[in-house]
Protein backbone atom coordinates (compact mmCIF):
# COMPACT_ATOMS: atom_id res chain seq x y z
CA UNK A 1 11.24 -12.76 39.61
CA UNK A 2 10.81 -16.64 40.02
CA UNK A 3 11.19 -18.95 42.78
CA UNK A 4 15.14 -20.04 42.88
CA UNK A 5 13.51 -23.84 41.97
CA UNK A 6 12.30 -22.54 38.73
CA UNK A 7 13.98 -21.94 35.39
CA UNK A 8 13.82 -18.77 34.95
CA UNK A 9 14.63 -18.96 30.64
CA UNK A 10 15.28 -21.10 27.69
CA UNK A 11 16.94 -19.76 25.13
CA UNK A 12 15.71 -21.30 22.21
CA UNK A 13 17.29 -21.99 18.79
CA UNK A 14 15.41 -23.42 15.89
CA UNK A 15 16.87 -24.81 13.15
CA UNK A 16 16.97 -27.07 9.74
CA UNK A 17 19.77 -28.17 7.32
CA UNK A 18 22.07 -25.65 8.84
CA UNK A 19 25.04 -27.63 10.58
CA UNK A 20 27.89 -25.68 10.44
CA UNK A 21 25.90 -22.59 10.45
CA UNK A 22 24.76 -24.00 13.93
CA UNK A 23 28.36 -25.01 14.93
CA UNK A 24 29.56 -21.30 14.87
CA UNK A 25 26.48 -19.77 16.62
CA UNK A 26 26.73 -22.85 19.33
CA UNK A 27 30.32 -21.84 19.77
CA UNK A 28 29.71 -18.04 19.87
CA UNK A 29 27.04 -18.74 22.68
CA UNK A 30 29.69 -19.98 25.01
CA UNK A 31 31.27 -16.70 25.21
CA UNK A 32 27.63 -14.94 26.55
CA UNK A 33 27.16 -13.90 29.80
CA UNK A 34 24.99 -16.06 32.13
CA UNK A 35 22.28 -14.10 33.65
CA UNK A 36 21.65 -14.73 37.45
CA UNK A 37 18.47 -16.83 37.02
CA UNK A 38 18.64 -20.18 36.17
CA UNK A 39 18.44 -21.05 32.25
CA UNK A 40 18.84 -23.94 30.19
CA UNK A 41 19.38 -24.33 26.01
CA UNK A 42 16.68 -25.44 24.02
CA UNK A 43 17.15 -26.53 20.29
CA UNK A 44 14.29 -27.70 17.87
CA UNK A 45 15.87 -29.79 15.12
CA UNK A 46 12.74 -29.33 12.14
CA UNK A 47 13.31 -31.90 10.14
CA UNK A 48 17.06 -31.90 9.11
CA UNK A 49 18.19 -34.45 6.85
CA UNK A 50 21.74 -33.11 6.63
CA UNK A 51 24.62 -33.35 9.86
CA UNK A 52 22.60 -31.84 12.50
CA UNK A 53 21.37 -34.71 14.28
CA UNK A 54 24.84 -35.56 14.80
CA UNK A 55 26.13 -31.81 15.68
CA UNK A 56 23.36 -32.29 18.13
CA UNK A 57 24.70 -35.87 19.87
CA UNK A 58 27.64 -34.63 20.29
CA UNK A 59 29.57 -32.95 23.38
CA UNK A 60 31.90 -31.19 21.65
CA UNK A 61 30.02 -27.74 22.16
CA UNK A 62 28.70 -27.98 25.34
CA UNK A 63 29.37 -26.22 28.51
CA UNK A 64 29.48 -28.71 30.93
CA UNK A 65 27.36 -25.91 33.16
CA UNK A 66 24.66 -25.75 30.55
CA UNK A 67 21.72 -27.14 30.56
CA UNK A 68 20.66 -28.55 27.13
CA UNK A 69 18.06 -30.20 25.52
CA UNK A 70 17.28 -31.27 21.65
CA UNK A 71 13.88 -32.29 20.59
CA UNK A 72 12.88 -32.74 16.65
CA UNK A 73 10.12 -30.86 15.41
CA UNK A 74 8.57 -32.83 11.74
CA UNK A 75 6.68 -30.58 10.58
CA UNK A 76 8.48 -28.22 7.99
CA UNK A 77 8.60 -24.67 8.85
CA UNK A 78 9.82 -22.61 11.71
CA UNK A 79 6.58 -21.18 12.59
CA UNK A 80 5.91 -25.30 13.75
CA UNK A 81 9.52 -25.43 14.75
CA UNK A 82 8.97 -22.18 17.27
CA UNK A 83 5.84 -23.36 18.66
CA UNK A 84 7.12 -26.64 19.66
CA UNK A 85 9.91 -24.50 21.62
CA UNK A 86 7.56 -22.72 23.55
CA UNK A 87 5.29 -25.96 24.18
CA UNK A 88 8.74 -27.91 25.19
CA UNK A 89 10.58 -24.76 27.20
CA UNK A 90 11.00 -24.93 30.88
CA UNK A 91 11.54 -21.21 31.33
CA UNK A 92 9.24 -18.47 32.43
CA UNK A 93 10.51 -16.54 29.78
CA UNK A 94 11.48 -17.95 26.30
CA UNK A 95 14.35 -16.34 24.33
CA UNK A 96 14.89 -16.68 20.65
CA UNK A 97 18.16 -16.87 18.60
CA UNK A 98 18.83 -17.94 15.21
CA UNK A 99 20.78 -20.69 14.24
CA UNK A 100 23.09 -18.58 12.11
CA UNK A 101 23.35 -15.62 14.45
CA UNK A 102 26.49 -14.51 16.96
CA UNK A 103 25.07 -12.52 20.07
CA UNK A 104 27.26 -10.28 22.12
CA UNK A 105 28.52 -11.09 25.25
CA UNK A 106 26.00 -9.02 27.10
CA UNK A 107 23.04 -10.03 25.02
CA UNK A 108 21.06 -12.25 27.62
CA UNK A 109 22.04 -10.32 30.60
CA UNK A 110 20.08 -7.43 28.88
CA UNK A 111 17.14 -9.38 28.75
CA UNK A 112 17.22 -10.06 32.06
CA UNK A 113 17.80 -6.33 33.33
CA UNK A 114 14.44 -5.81 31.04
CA UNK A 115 13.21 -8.85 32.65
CA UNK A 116 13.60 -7.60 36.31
CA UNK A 117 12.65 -3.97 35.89
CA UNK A 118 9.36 -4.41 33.33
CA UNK A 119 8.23 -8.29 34.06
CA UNK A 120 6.86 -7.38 30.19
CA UNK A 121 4.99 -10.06 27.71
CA UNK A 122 7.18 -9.84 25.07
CA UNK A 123 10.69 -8.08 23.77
CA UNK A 124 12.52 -7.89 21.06
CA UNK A 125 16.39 -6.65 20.52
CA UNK A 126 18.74 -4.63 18.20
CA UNK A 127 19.76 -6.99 15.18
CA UNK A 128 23.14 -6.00 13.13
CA UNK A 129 23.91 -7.02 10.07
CA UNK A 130 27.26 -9.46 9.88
CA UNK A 131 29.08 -10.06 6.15
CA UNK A 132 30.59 -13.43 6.27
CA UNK A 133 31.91 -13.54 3.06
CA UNK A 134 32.67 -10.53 1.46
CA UNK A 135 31.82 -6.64 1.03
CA UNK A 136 28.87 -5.20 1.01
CA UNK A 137 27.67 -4.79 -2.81
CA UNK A 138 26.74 -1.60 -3.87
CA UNK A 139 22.70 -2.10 -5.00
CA UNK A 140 22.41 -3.18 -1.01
CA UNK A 141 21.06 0.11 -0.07
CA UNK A 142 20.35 1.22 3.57
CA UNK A 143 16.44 0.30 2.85
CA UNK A 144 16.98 -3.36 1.85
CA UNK A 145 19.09 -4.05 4.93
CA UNK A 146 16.32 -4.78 6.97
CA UNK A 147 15.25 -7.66 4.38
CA UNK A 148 18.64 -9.25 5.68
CA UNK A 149 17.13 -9.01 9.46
CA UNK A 150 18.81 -5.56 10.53
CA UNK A 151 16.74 -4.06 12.98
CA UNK A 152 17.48 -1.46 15.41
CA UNK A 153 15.32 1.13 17.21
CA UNK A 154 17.28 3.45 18.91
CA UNK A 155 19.75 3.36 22.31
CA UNK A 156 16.98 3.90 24.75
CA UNK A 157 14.29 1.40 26.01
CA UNK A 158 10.37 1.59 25.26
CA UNK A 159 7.12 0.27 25.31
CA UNK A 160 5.86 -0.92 21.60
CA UNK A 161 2.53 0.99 20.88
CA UNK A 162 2.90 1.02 17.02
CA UNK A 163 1.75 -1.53 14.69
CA UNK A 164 4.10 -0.26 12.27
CA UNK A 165 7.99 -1.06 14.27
CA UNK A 166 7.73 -5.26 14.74
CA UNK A 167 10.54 -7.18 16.48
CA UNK A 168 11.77 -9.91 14.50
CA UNK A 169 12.06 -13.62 15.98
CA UNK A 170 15.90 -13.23 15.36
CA UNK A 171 16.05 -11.82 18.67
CA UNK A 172 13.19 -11.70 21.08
CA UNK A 173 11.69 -13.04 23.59
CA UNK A 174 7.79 -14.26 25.44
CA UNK A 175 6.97 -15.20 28.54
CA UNK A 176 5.76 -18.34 28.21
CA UNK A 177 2.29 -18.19 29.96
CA UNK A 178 0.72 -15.44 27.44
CA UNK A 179 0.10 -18.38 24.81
CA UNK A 180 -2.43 -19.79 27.29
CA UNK A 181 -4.33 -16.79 26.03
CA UNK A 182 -2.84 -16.12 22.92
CA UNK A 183 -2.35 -17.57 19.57
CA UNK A 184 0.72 -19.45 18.59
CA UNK A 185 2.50 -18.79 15.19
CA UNK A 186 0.95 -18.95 12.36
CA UNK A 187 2.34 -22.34 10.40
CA UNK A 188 1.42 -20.92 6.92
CA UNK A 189 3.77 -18.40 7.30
CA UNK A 190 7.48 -17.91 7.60
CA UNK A 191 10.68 -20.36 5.67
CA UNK A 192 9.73 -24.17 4.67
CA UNK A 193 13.06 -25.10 3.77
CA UNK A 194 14.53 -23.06 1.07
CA UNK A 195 11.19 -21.54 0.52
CA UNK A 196 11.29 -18.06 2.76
CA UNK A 197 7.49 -16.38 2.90
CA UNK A 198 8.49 -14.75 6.14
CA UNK A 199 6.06 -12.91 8.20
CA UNK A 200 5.87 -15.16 11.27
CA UNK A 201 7.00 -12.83 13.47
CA UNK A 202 5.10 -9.43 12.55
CA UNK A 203 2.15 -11.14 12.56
CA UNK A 204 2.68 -12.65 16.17
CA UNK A 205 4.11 -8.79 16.78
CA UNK A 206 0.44 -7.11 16.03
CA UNK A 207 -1.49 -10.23 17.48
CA UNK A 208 0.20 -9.44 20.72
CA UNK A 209 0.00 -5.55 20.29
CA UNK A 210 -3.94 -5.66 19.94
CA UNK A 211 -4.35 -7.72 22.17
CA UNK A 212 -3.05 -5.54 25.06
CA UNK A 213 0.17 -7.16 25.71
CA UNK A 214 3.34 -5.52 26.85
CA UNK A 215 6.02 -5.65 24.59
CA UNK A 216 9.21 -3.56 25.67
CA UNK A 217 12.38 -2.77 22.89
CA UNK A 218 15.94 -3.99 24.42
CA UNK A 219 18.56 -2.17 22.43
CA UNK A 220 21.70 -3.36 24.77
CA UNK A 221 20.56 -6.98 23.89
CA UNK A 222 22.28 -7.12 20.52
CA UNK A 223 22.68 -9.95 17.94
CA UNK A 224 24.19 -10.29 14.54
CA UNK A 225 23.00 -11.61 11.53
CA UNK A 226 25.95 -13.85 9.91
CA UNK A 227 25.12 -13.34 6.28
CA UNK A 228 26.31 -15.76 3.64
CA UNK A 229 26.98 -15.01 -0.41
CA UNK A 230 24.19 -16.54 -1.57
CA UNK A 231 22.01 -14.22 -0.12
CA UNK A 232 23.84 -11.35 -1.48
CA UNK A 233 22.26 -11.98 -4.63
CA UNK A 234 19.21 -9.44 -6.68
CA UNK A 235 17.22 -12.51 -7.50
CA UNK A 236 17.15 -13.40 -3.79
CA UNK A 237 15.84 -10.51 -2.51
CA UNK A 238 12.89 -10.41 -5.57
CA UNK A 239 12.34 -14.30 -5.17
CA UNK A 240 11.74 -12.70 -1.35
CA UNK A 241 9.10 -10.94 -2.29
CA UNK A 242 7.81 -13.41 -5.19
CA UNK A 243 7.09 -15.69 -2.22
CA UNK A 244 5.63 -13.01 0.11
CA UNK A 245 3.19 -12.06 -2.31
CA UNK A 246 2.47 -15.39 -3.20
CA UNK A 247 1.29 -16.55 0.55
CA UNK A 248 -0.26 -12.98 0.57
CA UNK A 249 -2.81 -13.12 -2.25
CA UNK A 250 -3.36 -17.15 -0.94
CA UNK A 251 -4.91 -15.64 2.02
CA UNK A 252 -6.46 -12.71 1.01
CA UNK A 253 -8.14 -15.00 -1.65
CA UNK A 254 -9.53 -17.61 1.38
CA UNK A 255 -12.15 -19.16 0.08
CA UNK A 256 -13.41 -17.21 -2.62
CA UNK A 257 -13.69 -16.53 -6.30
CA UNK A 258 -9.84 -17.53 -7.59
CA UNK A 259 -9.91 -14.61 -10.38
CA UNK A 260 -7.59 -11.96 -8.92
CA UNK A 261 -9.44 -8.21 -8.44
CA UNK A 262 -9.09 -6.22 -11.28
CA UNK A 263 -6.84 -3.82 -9.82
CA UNK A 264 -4.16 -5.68 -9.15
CA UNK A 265 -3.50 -5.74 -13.00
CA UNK A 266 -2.94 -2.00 -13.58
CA UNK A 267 -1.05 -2.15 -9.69
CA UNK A 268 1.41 -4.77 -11.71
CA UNK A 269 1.84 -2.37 -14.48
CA UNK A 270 2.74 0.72 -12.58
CA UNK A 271 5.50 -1.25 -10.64
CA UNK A 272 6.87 -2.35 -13.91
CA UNK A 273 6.96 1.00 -15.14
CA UNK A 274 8.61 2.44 -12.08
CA UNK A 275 11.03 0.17 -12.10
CA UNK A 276 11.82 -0.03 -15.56
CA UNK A 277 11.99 4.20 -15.10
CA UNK A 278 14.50 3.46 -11.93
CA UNK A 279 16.99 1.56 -14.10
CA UNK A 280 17.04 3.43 -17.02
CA UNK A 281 17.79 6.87 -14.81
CA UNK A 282 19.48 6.06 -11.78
CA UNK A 283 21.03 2.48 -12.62
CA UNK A 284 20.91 -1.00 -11.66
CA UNK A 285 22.28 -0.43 -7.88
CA UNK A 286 19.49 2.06 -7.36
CA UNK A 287 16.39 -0.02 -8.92
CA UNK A 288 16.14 -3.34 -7.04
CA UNK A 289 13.37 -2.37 -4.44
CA UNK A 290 11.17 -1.35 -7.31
CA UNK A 291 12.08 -4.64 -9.38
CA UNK A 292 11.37 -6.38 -5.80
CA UNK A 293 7.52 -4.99 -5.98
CA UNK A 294 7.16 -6.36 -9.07
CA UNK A 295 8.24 -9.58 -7.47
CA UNK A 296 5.66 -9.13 -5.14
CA UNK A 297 2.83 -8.22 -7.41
CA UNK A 298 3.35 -11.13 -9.80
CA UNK A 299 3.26 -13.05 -6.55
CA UNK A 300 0.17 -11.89 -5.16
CA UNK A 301 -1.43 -13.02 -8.09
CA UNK A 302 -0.54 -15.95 -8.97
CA UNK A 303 -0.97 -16.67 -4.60
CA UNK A 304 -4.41 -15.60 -5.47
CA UNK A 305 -4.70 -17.33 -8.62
CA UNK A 306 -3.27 -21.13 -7.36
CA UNK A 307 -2.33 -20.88 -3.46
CA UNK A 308 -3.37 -23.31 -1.12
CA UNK A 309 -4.71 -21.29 2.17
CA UNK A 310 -3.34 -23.18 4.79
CA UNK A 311 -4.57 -23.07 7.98
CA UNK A 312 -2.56 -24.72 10.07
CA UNK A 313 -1.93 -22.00 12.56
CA UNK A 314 -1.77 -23.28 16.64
CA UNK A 315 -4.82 -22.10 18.37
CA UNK A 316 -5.18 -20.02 21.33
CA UNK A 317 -4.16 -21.86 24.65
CA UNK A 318 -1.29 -23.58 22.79
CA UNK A 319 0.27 -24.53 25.99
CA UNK A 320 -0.88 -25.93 29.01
């Protein structure tokens, strides 16, 4: 697949104010698999101001086989934080894992076997769902589970044709060269901080799709999501959404009139309504997706009402 001087992939981890999040996933990467090709570690500090700088100087969990490098990315948000990894990655192909992820043993072997047989654009892998600190509560229902990163396709490998079944940057991977054609991520999208808009990696997902690439499912490369007990809260889920919405109606707005369409008023009031009907009949447990439109609504308006469109997206031919 590449010439035996070449590095064949970087695995990639972005990350910001997550130390010992990035401890554990640092130490549960030691016990993966080394594919046959030559790879190296890649980590994009975005602007930390906690103990990752230090995690990062440190030896303490290194292989001494690995190749690593750290480089600090200033601009808030991991849309900025993921396109300086593929502008700084050495490898053909570049391989992304969360900072607060544990992938199995076989995880970037499978992307290899992909690798070899396909030679695709772009994959993207089974995610599973990890509870750190507890049980599951009972209002997580099967449908919110993918708002926690679960994804997961099916057992047998395909090509992506549909707009409608993304990968998630949890666990995917590019080849490098496409973003001398294609556009990076989109920097107005996806967390700042503590502030989680998401939708960094579905957009990428249908950029690539229309524009012809080939982007092959890898449901042997497996990952789990290490979820903590602040996210197993209602109000994080609906501030979720709350901040979808928000960049949402920002950018449907653009530059035009700021008074929101008059249908999003008596979309607002339905979701109320259903959600208000939810509670009453079924419960609590069974009424938090429809309290999370609501979210989304109020959101979208106020997005279209106050956002700032930012367009701060990388351009096509990103890299060189």
């Amino acid at each position: 697949m590449t010439d035996s001087g070449r590095m064949a992939y970087t695995v990639a981890i972005c990350t910001h104010n997550q130390a010992e999040r990035l401890r554990r996933t640092l130490e549960d990467l030691a016990t993966v698999k080394s594919p046959s090709a030559p790879w190296e570690l890649l980590i994009v500090d975005n602007a930390s101001t906690d103990g990752t700088p230090s995690l990062l100087q440190s030896n303490q969990w290194r292989k001494p086989e690995w190749q690593v490098r750290t480089v600090v990315e200033d601009r808030l948000g991991v849309a900025h934080a993921r396109n300086s990894a593929i502008r700084q990655a050495h490898g053909e192909y570049i391989v992304f894992l969360d900072d607060d992820e544990t992938p199995e043993s076989d995880w970037l072997v499978a992307y290899e076997r992909v690798i070899e047989q396909y030679q695709p654009d772009a994959m993207g892998g089974r995610i599973e769902v990890m509870f750190e600190d507890g049980k599951r509560p009972a209002w997580l229902t099967d449908e919110l589970m993918g708002f926690l990163g679960k994804l997961d396709y099916g057992d047998e490998r395909f090509r992506f044709e549909d707009a409608g079944t993304p990968i998630f940057t949890g666990n995917c991977a590019f080849r490098r060269r496409i973003f001398e054609k294609a556009a990076m991520f989109d920097g107005s999208l996806g967390r700042k901080g503590r502030v989680n808009t998401g939708g960094e990696d579905t957009a990428m997902y249908r950029h690539l799709l229309s524009s012809g690439f080939h982007i092959r499912w890898v449901p042997d490369g497996v990952v789990h999501h290490r979820i903590q007990t602040e996210k197993l809260r209602r109000a994080y889920f609906i501030e979720l959404h709350y901040h979808m919405g928000f960049s949402q109606g920002a950018i449907k707005r653009g530059s035009g009139s700021r008074i929101p369409p008059a249908y999003l008023a008596p979309q607002l009031w339905r979701a109320c309504v259903s959600a208000v009907r939810q509670r009453f009949r079924h419960g609590g447990d069974m009424s938090l997706r429809r309290e999370m439109n609501v979210g989304y609504f109020i959101g979208y308006i106020n997005g279209w009402l106050r956002g700032r469109v930012n367009v701060d997206a990388d351009p096509v031919g990103g890299i060189s």
